[in-house]
N, C-alpha and C. Protein backbone atom coordinates (compact mmCIF):
# COMPACT_ATOMS: atom_id res chain seq x y z
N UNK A 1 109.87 103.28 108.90
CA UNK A 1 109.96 104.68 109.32
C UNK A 1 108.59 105.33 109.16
N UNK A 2 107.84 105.93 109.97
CA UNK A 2 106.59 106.56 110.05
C UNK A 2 106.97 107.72 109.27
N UNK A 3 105.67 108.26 109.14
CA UNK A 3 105.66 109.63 108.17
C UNK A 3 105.10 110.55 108.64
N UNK A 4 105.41 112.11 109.08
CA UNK A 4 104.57 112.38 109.86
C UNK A 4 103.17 113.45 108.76
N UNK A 5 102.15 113.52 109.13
CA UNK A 5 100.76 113.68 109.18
C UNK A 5 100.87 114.95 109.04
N UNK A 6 100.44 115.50 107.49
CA UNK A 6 99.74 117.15 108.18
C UNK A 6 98.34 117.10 108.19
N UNK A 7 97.96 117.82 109.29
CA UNK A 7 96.46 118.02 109.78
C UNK A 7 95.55 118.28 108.77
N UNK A 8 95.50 118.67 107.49
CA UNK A 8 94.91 118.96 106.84
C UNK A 8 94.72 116.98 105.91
N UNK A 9 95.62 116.89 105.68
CA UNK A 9 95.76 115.53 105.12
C UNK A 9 94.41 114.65 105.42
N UNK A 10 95.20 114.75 107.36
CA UNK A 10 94.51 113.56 107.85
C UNK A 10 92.98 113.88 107.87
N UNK A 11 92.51 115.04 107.89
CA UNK A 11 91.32 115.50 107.79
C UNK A 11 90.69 115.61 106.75
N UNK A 12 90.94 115.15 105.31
CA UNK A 12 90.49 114.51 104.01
C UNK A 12 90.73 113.64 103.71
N UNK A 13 91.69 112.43 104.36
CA UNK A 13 92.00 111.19 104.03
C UNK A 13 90.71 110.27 105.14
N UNK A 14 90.62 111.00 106.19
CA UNK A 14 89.97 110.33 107.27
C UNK A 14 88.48 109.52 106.85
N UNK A 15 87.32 110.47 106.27
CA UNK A 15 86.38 109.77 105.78
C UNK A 15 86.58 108.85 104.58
N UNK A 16 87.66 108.66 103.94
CA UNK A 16 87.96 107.95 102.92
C UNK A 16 88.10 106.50 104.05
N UNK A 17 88.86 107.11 105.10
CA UNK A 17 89.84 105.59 105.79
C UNK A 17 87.96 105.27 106.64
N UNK A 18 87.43 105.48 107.18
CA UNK A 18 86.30 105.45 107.75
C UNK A 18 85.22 104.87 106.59
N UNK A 19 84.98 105.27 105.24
CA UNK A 19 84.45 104.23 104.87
C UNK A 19 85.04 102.86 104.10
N UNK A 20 85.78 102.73 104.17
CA UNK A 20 86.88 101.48 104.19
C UNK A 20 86.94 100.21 105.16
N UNK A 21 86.18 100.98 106.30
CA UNK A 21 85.85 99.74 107.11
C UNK A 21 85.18 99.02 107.27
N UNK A 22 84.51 98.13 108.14
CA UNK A 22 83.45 97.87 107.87
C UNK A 22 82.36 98.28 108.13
N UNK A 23 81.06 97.99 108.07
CA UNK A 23 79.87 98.99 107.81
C UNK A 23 79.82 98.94 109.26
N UNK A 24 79.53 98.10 109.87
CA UNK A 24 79.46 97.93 111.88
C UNK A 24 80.10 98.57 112.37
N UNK A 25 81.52 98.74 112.24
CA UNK A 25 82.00 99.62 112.78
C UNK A 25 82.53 101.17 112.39
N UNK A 26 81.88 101.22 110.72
CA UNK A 26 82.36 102.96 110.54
C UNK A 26 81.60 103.73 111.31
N UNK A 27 80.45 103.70 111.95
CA UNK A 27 79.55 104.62 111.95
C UNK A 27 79.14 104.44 113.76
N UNK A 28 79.49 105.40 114.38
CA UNK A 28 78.58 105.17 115.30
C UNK A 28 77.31 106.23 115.82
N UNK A 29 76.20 105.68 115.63
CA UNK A 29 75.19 107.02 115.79
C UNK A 29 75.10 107.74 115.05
N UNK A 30 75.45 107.52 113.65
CA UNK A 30 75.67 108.13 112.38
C UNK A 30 77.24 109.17 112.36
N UNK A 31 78.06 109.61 113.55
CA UNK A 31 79.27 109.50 113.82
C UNK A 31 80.28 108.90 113.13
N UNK A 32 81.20 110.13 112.63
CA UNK A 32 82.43 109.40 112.32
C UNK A 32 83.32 108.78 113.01
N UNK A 33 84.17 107.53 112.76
CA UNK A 33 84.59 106.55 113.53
C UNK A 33 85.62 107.11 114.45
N UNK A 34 85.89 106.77 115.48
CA UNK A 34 87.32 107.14 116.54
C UNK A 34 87.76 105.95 115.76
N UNK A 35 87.71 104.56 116.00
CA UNK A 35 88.36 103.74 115.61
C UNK A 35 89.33 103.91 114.00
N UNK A 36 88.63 104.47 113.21
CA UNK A 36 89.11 104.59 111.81
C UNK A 36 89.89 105.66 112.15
N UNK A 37 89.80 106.57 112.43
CA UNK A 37 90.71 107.62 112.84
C UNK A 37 92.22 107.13 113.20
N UNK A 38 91.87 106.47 114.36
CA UNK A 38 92.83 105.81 115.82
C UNK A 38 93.71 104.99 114.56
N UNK A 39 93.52 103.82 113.83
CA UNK A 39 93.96 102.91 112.65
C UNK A 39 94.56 103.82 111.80
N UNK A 40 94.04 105.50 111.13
CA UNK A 40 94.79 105.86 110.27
C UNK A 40 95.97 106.64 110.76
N UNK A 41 96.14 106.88 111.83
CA UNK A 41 96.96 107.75 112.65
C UNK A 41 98.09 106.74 112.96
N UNK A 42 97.40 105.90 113.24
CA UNK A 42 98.49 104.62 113.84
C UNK A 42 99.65 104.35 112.63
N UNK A 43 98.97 104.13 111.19
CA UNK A 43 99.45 103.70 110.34
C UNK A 43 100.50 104.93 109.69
N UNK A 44 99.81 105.74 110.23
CA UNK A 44 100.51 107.30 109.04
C UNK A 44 101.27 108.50 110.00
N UNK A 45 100.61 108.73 111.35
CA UNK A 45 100.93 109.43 112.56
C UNK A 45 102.01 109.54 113.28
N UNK A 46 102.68 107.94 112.84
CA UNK A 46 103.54 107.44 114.16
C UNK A 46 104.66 108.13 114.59
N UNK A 47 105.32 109.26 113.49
CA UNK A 47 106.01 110.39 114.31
C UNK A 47 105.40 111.48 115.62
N UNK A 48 104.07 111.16 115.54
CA UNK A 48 103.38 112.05 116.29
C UNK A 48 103.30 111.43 117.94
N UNK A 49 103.72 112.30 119.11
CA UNK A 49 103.22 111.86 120.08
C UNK A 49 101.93 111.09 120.34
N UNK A 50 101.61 110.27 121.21
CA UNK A 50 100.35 109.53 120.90
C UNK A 50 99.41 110.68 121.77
N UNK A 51 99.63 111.72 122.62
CA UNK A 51 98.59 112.34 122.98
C UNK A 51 98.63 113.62 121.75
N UNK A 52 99.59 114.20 121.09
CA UNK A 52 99.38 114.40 119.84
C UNK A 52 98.63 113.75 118.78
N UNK A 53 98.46 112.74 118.78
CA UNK A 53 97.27 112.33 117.82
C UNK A 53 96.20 111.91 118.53
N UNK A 54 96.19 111.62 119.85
CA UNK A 54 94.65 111.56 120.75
C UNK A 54 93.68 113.18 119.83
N UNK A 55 94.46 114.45 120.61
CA UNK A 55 94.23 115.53 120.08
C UNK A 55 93.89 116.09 119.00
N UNK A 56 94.58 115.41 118.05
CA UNK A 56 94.17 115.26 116.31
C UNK A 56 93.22 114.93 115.80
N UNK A 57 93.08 113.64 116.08
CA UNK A 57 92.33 112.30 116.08
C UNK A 57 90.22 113.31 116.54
N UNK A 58 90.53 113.40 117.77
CA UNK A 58 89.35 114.24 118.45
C UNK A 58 88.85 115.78 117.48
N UNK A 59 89.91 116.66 117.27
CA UNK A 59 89.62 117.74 116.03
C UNK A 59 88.87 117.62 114.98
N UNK A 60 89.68 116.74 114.25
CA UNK A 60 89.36 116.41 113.02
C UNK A 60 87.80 115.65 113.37
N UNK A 61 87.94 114.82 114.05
CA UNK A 61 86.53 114.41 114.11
C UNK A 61 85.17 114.84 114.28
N UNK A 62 85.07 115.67 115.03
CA UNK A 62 84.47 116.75 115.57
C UNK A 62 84.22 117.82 114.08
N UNK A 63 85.40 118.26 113.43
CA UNK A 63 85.04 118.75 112.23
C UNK A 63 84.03 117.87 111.41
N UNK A 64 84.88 116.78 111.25
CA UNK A 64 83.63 115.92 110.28
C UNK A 64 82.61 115.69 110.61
N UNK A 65 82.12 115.74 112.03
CA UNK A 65 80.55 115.69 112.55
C UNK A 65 79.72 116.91 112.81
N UNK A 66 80.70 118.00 112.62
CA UNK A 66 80.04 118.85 112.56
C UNK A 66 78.87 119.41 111.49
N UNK A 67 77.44 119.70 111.54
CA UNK A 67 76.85 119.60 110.70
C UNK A 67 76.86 120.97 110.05
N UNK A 68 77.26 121.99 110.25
CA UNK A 68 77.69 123.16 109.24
C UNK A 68 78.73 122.60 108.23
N UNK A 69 79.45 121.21 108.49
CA UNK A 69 80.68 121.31 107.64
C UNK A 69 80.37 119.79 106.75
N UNK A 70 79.36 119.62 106.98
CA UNK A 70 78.97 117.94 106.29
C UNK A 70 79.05 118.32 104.64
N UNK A 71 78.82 119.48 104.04
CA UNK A 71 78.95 119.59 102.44
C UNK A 71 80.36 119.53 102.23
N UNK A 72 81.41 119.77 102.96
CA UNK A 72 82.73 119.33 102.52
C UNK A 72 82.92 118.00 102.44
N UNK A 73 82.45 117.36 102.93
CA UNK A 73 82.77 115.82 103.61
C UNK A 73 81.58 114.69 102.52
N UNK A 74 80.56 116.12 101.70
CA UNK A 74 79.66 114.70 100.90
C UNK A 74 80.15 114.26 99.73
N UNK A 75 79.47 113.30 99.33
CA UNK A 75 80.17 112.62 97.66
C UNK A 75 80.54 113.68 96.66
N UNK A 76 80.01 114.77 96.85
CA UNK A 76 80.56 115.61 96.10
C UNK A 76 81.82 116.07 96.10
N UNK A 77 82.61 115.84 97.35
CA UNK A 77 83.86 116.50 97.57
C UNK A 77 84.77 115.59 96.88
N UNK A 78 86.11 116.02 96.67
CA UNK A 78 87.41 115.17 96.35
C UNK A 78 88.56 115.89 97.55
N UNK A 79 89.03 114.30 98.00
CA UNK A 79 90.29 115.11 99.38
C UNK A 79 91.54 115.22 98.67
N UNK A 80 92.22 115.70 99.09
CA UNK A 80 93.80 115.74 98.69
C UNK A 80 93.99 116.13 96.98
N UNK A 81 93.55 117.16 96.91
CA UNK A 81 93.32 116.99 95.24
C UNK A 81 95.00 117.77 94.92
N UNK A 82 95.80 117.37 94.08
CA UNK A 82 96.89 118.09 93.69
C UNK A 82 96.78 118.92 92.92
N UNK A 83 97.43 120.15 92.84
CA UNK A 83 97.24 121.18 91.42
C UNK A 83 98.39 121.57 91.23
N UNK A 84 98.67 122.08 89.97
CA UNK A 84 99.61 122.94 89.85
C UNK A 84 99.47 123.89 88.46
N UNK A 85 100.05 124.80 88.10
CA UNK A 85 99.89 125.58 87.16
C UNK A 85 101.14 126.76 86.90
N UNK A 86 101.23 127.28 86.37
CA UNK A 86 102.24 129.13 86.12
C UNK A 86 101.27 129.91 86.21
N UNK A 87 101.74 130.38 86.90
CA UNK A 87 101.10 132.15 87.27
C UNK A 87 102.03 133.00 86.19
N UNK A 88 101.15 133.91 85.11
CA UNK A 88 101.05 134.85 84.43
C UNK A 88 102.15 135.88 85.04
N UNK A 89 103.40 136.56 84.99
CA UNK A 89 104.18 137.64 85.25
C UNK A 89 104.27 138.44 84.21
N UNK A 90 103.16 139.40 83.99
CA UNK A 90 103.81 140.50 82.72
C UNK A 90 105.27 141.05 82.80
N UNK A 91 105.58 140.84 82.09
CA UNK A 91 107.36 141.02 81.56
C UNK A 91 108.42 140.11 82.37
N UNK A 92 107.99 139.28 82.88
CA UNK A 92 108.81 138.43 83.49
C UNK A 92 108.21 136.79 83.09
N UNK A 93 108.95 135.92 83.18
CA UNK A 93 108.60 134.55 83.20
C UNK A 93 107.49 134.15 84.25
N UNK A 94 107.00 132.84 83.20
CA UNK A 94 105.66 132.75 84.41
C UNK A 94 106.29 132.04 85.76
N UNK A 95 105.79 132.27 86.69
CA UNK A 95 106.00 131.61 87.56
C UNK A 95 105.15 130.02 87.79
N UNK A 96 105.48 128.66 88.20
CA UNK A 96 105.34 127.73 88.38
C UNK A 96 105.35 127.11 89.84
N UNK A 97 103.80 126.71 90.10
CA UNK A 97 103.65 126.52 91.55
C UNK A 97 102.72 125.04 91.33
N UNK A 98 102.43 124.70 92.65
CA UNK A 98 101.99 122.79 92.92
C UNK A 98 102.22 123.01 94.21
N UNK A 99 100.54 122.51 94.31
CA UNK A 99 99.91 122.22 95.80
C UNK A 99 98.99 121.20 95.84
N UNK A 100 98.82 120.98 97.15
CA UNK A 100 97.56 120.00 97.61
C UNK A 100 96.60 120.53 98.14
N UNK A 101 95.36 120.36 97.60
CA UNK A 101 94.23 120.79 98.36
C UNK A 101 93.55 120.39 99.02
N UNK A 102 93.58 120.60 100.76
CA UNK A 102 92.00 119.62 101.35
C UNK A 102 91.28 118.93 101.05
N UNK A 103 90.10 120.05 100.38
CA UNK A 103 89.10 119.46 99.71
C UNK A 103 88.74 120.64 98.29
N UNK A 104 88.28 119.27 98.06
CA UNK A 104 87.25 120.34 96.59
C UNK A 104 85.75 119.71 96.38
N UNK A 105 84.80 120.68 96.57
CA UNK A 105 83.48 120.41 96.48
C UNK A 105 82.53 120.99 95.26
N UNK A 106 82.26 120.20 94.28
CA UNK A 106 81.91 120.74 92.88
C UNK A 106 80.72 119.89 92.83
N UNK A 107 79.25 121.31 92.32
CA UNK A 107 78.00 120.86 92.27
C UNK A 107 77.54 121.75 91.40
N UNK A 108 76.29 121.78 91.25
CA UNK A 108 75.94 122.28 90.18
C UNK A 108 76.01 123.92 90.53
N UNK A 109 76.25 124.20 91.63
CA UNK A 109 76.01 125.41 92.09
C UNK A 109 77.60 126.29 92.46
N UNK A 110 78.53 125.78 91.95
CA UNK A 110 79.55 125.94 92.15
C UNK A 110 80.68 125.12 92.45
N UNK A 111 81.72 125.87 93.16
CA UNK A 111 83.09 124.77 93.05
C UNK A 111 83.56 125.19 94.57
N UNK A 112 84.23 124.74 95.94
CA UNK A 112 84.35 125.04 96.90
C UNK A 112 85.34 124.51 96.88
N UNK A 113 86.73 125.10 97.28
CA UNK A 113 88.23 124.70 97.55
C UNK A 113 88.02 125.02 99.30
N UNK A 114 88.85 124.01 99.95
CA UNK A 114 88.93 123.98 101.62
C UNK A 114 90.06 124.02 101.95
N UNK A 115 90.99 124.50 102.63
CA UNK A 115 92.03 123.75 103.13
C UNK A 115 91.88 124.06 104.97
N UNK A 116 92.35 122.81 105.47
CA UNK A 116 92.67 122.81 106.77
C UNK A 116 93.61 123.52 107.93
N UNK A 117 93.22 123.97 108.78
CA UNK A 117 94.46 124.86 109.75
C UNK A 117 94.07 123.97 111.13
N UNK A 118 95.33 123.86 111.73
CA UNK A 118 95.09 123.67 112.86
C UNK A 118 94.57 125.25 113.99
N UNK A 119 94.56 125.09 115.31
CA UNK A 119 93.97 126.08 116.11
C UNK A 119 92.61 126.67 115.57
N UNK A 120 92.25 128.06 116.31
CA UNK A 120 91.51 128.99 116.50
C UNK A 120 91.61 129.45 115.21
N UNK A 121 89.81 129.74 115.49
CA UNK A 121 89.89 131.34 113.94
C UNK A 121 90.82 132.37 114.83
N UNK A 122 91.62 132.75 113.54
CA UNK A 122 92.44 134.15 114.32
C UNK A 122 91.44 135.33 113.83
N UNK A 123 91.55 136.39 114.59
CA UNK A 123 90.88 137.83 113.72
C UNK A 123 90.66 137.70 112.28
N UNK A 124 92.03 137.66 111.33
CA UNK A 124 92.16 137.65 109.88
C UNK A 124 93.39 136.45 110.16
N UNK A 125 92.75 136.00 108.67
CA UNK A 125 93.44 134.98 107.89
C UNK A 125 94.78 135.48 107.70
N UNK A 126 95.63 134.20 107.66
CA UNK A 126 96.93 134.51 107.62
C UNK A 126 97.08 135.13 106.18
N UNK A 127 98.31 136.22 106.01
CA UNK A 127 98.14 136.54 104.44
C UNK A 127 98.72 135.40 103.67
N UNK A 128 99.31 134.18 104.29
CA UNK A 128 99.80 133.44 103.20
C UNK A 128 98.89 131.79 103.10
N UNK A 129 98.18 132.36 104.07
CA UNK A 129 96.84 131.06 103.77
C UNK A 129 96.01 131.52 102.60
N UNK A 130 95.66 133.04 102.21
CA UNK A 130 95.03 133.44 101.43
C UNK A 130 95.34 133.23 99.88
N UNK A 131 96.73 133.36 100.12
CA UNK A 131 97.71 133.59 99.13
C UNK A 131 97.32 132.00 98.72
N UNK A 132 97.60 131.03 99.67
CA UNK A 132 97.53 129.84 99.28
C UNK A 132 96.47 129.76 98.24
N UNK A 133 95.04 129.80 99.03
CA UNK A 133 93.98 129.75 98.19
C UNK A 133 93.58 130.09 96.87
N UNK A 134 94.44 131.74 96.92
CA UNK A 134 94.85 132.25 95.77
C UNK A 134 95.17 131.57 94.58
N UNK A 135 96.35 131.24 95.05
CA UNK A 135 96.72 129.87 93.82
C UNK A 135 95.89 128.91 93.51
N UNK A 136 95.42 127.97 94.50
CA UNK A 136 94.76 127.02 93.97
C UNK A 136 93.57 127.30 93.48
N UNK A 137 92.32 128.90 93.43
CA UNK A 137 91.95 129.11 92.78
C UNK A 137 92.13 129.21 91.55
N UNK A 138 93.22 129.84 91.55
CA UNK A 138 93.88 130.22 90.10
C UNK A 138 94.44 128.97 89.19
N UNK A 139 94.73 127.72 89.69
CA UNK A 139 94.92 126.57 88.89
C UNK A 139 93.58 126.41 88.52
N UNK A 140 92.63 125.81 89.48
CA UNK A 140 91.07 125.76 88.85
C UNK A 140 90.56 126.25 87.90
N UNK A 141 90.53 127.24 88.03
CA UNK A 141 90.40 128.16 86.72
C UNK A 141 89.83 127.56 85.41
N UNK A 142 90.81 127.23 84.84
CA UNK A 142 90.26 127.19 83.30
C UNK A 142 89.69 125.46 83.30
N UNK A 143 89.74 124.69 84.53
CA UNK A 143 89.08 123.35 84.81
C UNK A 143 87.44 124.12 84.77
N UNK A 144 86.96 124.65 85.57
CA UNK A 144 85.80 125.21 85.81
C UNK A 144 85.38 126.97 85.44
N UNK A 145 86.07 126.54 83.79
CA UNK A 145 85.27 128.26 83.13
C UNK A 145 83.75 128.88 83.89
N UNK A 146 83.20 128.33 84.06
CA UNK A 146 81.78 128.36 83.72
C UNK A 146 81.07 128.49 85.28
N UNK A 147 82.36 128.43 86.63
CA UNK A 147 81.51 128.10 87.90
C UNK A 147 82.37 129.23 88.55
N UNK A 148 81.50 129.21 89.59
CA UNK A 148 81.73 130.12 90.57
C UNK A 148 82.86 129.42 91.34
N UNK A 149 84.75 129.54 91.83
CA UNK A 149 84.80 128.94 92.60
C UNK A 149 85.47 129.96 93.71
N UNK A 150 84.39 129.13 95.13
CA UNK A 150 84.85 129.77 96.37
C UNK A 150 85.72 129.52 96.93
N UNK A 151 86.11 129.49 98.22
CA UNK A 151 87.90 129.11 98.41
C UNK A 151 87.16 129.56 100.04
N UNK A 152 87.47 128.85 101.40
CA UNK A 152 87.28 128.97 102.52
C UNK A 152 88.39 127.91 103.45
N UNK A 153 88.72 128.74 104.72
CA UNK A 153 89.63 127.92 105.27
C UNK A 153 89.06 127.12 106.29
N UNK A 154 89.13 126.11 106.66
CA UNK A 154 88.46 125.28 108.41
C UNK A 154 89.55 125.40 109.30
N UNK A 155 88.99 125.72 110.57
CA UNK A 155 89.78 125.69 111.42
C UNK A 155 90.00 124.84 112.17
N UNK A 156 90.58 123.44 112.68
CA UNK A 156 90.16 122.59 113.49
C UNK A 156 89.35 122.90 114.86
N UNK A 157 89.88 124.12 115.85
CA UNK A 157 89.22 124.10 117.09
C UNK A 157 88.17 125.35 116.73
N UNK A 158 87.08 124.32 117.17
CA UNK A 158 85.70 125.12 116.78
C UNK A 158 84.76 123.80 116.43
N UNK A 159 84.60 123.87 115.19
CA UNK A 159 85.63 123.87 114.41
C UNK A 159 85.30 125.26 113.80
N UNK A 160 85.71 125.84 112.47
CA UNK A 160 84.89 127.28 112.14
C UNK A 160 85.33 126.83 111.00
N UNK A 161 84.20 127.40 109.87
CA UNK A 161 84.30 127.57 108.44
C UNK A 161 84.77 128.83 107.97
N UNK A 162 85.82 129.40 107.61
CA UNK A 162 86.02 130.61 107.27
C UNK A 162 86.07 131.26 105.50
N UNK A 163 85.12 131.53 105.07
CA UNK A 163 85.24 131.76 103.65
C UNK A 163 85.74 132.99 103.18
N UNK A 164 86.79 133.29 101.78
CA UNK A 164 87.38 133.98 101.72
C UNK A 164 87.08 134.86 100.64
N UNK A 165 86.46 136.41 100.89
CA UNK A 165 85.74 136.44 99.47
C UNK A 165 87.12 136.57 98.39
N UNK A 166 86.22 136.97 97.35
CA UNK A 166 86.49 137.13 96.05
C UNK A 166 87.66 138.29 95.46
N UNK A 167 87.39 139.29 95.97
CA UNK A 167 88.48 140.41 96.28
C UNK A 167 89.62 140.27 97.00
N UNK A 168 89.30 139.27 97.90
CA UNK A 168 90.60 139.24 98.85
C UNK A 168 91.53 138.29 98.05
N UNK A 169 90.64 137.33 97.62
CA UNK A 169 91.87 136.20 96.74
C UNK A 169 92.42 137.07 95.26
N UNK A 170 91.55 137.87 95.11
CA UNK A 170 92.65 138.62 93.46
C UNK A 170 93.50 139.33 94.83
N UNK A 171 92.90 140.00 95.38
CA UNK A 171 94.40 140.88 95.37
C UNK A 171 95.38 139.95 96.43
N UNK A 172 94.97 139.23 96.67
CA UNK A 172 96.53 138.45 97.22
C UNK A 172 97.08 137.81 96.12
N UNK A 173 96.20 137.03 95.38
CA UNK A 173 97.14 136.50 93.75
C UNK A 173 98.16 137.72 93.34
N UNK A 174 97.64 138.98 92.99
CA UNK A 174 97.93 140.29 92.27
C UNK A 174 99.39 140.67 93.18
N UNK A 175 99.08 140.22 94.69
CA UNK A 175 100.58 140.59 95.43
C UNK A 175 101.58 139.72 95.39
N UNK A 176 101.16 138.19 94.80
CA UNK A 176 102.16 137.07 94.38
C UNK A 176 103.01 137.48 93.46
N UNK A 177 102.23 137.49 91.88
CA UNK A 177 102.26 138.20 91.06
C UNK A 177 103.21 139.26 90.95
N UNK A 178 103.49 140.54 92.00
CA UNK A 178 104.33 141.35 91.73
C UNK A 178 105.60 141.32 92.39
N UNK A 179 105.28 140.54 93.35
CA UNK A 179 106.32 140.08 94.64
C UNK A 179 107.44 138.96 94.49
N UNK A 180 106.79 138.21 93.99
CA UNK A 180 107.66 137.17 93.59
C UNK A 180 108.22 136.68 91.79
């Protein structure tokens, strides 16, 4: 039984499956592989229409060659990172959340959380993509006292880097927080 693929997945698992191959064929033109792509889709995709993952397959790739977005994609990053933690409720129980993150990019200059969207930059970020980020900032946290961490979304078509400041992620945490 196939499993089906979220876009974000396959778009941090992908350079993992790409250097896994062999050296001749990961790279073409310094290009990330179609072939490694085409193999991890095949293997993990197969609920997906095959011009659904033609489409995928081409996105994601295009992200990873894109050279505004190559610091997500260097040795510094980790894909699929899991978190989880309780969120703080004054006078109520903490709340308890667990997610997966894109990517995480930690250097000396900070800490960069990614996660993937399919489509277009919209105007504004969805409020519950923010929210997302929110959290997984907020697990980070006491991993990285000492760093700055940023939190930005990718969009596949573009591709576009969208970063989310600092204000916007408290007060969407702060609306979790009272809301739920």
């Amino acid at each position: 039984m196939s499993k089906t693929i979220r876009p974000g997945a396959f778009a941090s698992r992908t350079p993992k499956a790409a250097s896994q191959t062999r050296t001749d064929q990961r790279r073409t033109r310094g290009r990330a592989c179609p072939a490694a792509a085409a193999a991890y889709l095949d293997a993990w995709g197969g609920a997906l229409a095959e011009s659904a993952r033609v489409a995928l397959a081409s996105k994601v790739l295009a992200a990873i060659d894109a050279p505004e977005l190559g610091h997500i994609f260097s040795p510094n990053s980790r894909s699929e990172v899991a978190l989880a933690g309780l969120l703080p409720r004054p006078g109520r129980p903490d709340l308890p959340y667990s997610g997966r993150l894109d990517r995480l990019v930690a250097t000396d200059q900070g800490v960069l959380i990614v996660d993937f969207k399919l489509g277009e930059k919209p105007n504004r970020p969805a409020s519950s993509h923010v929210a997302q980020l929110a959290l997984y900032r907020a697990a980070l946290q006491p991993l990285y006292r000492s760093a700055k961490i940023r939190a930005a979304l990718v969009y596949l078509v573009g591709p576009t880097l969208t970063e989310i400041g600092g204000e916007e992620l408290d007060a969407a945490l702060n609306a979790v927080v009272e809301t739920t």
